[in-house]
N, C-alpha and C. Protein backbone atom coordinates (compact mmCIF):
# COMPACT_ATOMS: atom_id res chain seq x y z
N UNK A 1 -50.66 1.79 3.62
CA UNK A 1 -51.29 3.07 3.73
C UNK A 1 -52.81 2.87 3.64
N UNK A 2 -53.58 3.70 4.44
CA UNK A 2 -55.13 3.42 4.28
C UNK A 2 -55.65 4.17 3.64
N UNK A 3 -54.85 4.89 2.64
CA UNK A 3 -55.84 5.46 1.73
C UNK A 3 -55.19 5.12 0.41
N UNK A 4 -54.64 3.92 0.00
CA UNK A 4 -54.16 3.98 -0.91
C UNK A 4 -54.71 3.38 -2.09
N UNK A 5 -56.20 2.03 -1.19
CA UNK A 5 -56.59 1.53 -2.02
C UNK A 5 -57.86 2.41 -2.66
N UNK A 6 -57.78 3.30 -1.95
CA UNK A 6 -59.42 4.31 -2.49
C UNK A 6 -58.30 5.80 -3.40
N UNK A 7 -56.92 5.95 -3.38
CA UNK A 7 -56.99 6.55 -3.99
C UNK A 7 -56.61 5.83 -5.21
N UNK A 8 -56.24 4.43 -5.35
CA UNK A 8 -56.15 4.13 -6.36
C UNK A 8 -57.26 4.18 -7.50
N UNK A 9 -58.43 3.94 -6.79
CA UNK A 9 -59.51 4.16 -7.66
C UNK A 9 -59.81 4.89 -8.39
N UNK A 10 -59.96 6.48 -7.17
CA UNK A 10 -60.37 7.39 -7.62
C UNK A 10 -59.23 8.59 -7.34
N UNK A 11 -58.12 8.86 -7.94
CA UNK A 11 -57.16 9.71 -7.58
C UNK A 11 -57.58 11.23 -6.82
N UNK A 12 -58.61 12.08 -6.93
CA UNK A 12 -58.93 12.72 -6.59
C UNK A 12 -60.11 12.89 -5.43
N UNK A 13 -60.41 11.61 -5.27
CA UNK A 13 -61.12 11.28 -3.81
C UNK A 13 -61.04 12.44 -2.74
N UNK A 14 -61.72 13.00 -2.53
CA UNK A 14 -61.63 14.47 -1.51
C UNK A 14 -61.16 13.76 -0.01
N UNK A 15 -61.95 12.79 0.74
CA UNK A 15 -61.53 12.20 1.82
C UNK A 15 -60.16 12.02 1.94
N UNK A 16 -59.86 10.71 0.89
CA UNK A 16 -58.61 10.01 1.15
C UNK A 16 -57.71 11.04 0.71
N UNK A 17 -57.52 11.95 -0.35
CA UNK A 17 -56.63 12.88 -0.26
C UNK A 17 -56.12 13.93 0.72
N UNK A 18 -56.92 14.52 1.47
CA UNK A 18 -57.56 15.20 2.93
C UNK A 18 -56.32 14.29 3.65
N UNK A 19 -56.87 13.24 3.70
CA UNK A 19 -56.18 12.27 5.12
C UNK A 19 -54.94 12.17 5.07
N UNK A 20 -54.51 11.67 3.32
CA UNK A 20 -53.18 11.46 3.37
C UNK A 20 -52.06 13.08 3.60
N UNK A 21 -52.85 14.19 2.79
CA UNK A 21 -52.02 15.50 2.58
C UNK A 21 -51.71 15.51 4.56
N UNK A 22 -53.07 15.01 5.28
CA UNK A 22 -52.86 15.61 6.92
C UNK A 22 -51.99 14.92 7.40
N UNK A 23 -51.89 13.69 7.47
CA UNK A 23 -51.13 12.63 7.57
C UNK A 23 -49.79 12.71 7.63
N UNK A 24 -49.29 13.36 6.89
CA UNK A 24 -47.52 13.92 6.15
C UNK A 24 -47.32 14.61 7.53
N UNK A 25 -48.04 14.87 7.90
CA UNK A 25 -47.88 16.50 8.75
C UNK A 25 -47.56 15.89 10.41
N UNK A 26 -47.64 14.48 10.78
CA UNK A 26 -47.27 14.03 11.98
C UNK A 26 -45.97 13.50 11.81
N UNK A 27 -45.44 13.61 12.93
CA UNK A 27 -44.19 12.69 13.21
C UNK A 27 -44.82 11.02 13.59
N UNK A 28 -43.49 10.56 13.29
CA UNK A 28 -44.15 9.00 13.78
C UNK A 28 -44.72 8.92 15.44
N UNK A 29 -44.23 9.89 15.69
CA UNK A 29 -44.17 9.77 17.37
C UNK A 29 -46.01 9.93 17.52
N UNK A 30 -46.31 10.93 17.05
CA UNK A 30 -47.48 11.34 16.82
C UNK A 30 -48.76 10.36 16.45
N UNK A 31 -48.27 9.86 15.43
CA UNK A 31 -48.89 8.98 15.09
C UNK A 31 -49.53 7.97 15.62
N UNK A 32 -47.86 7.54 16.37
CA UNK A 32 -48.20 6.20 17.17
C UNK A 32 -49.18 7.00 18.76
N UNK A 33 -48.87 7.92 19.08
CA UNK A 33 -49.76 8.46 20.20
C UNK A 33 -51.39 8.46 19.81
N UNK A 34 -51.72 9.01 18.88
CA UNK A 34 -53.13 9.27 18.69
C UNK A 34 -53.63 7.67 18.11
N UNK A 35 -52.65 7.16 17.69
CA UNK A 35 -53.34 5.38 17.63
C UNK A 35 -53.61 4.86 18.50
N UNK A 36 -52.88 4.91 19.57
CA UNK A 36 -52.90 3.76 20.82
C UNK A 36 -54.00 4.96 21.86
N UNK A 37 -54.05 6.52 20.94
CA UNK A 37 -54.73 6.97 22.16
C UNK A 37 -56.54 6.93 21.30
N UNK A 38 -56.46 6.35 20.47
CA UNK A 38 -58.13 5.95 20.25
C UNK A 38 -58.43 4.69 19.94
N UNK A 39 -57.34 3.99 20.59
CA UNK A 39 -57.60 2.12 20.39
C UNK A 39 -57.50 2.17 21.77
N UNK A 40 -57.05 3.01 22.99
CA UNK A 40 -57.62 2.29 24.51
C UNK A 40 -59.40 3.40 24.23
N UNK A 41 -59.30 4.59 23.76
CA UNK A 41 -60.48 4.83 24.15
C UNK A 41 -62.31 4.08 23.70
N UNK A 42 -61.43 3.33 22.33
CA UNK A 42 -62.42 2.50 21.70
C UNK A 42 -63.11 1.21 22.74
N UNK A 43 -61.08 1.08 23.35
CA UNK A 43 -61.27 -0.27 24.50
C UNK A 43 -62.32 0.29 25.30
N UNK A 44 -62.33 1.38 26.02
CA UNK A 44 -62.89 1.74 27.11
C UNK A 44 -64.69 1.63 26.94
N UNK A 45 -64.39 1.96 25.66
CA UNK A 45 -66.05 2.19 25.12
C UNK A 45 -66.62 1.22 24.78
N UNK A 46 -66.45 0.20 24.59
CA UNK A 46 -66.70 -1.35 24.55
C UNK A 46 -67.06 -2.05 25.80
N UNK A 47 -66.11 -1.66 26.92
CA UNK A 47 -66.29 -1.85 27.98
C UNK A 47 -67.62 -1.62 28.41
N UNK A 48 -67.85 -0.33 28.11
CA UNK A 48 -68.74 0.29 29.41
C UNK A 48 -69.91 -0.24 28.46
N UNK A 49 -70.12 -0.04 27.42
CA UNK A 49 -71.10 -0.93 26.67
C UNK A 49 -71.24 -2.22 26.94
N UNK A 50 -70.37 -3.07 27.25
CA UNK A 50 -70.81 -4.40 27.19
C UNK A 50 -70.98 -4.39 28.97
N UNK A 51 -70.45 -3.24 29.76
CA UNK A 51 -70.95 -3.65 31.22
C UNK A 51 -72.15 -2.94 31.45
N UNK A 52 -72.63 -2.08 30.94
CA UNK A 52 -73.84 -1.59 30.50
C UNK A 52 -75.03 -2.29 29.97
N UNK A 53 -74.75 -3.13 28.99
CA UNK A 53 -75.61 -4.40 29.06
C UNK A 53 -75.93 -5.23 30.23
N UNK A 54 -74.83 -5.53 30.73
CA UNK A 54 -75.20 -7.12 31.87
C UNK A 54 -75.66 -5.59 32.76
N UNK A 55 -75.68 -4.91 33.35
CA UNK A 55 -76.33 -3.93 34.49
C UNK A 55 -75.48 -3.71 35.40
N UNK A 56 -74.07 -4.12 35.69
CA UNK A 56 -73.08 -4.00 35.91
C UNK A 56 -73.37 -2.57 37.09
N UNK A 57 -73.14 -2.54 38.11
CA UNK A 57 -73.51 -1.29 38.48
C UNK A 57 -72.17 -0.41 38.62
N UNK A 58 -71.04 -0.69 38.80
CA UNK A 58 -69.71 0.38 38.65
C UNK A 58 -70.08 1.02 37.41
N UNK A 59 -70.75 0.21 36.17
CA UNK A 59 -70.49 1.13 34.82
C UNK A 59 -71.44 2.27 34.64
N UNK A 60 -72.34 2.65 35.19
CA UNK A 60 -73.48 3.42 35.44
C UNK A 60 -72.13 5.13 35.49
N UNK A 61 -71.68 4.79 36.65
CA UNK A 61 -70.84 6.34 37.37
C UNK A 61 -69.48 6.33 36.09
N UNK A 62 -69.25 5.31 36.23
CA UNK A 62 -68.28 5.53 35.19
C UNK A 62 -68.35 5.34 33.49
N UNK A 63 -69.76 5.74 33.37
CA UNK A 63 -70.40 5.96 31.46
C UNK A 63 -70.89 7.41 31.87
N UNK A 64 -70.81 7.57 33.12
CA UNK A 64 -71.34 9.34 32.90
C UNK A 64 -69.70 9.99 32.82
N UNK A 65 -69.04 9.75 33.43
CA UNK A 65 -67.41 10.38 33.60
C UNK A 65 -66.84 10.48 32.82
N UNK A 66 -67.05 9.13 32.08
CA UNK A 66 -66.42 9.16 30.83
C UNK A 66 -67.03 10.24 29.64
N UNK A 67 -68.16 9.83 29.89
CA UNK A 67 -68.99 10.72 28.91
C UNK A 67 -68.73 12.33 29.19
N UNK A 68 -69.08 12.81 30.32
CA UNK A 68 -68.48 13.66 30.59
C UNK A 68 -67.08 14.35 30.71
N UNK A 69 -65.89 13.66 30.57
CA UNK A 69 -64.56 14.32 30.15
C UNK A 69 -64.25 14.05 28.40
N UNK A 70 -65.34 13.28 28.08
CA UNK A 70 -65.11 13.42 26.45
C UNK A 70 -65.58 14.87 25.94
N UNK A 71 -67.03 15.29 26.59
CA UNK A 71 -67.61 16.12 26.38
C UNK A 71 -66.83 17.48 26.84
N UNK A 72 -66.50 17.29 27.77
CA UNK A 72 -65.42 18.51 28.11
C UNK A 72 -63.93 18.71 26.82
N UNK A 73 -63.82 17.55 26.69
CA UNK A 73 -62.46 17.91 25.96
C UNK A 73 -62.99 18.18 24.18
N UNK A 74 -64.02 17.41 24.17
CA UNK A 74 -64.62 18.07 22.94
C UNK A 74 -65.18 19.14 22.95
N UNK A 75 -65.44 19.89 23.91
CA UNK A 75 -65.63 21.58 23.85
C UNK A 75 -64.61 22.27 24.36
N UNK A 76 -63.34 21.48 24.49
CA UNK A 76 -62.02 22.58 25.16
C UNK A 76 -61.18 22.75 23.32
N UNK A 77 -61.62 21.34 22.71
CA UNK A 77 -60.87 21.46 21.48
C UNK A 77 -61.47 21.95 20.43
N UNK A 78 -62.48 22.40 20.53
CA UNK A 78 -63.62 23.08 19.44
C UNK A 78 -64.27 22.06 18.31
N UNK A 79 -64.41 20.93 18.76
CA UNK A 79 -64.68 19.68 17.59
C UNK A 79 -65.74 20.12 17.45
N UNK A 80 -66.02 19.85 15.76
CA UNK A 80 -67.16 20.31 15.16
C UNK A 80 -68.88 19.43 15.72
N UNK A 81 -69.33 19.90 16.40
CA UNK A 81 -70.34 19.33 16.64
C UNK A 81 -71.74 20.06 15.90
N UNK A 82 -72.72 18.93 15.32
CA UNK A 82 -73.78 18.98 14.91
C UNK A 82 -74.81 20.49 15.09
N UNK A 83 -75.24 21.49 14.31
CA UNK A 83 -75.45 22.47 14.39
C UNK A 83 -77.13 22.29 15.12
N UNK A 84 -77.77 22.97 15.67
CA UNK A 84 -79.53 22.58 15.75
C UNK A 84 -79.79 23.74 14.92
């Protein structure tokens, strides 16, 4: 469990308690979906970073696309973004 060594510490840890109470609340199925679905998007983002470095020119159109359907789906899902 990944919150087990921080709640051992501190039993009332606001984070790790948060995570684990949310946590309960998926099926395994679930679980395993939103893992593998932010370990390819991490992949992806590595990518375009490291082809973004060498100047790579495919990664140019495809760091805006990407960027842009993150940005879309983070304003279709209401994620809390930074207030000005």
């Amino acid at each position: 469990m990944v919150t087990q060594h921080e709640l051992s510490e501190d039993p009332h840890d606001f984070i790790a308690s948060h995570l684990l109470r949310m946590s309960e609340r998926f099926s395994a199925d679930s679980q395993f979906f939103a893992a593998m679905y932010l370990l390819v998007h991490g992949v992806v983002k590595v990518l375009l970073v490291w082809a973004l470095l060498r100047a790579k020119l495919w990664a140019y159109p495809a760091a805006i696309v990407f960027t842009a359907l993150a940005s879309t789906r983070c304003i279709d899902t209401s994620c809390p973004l930074p207030s000005r």
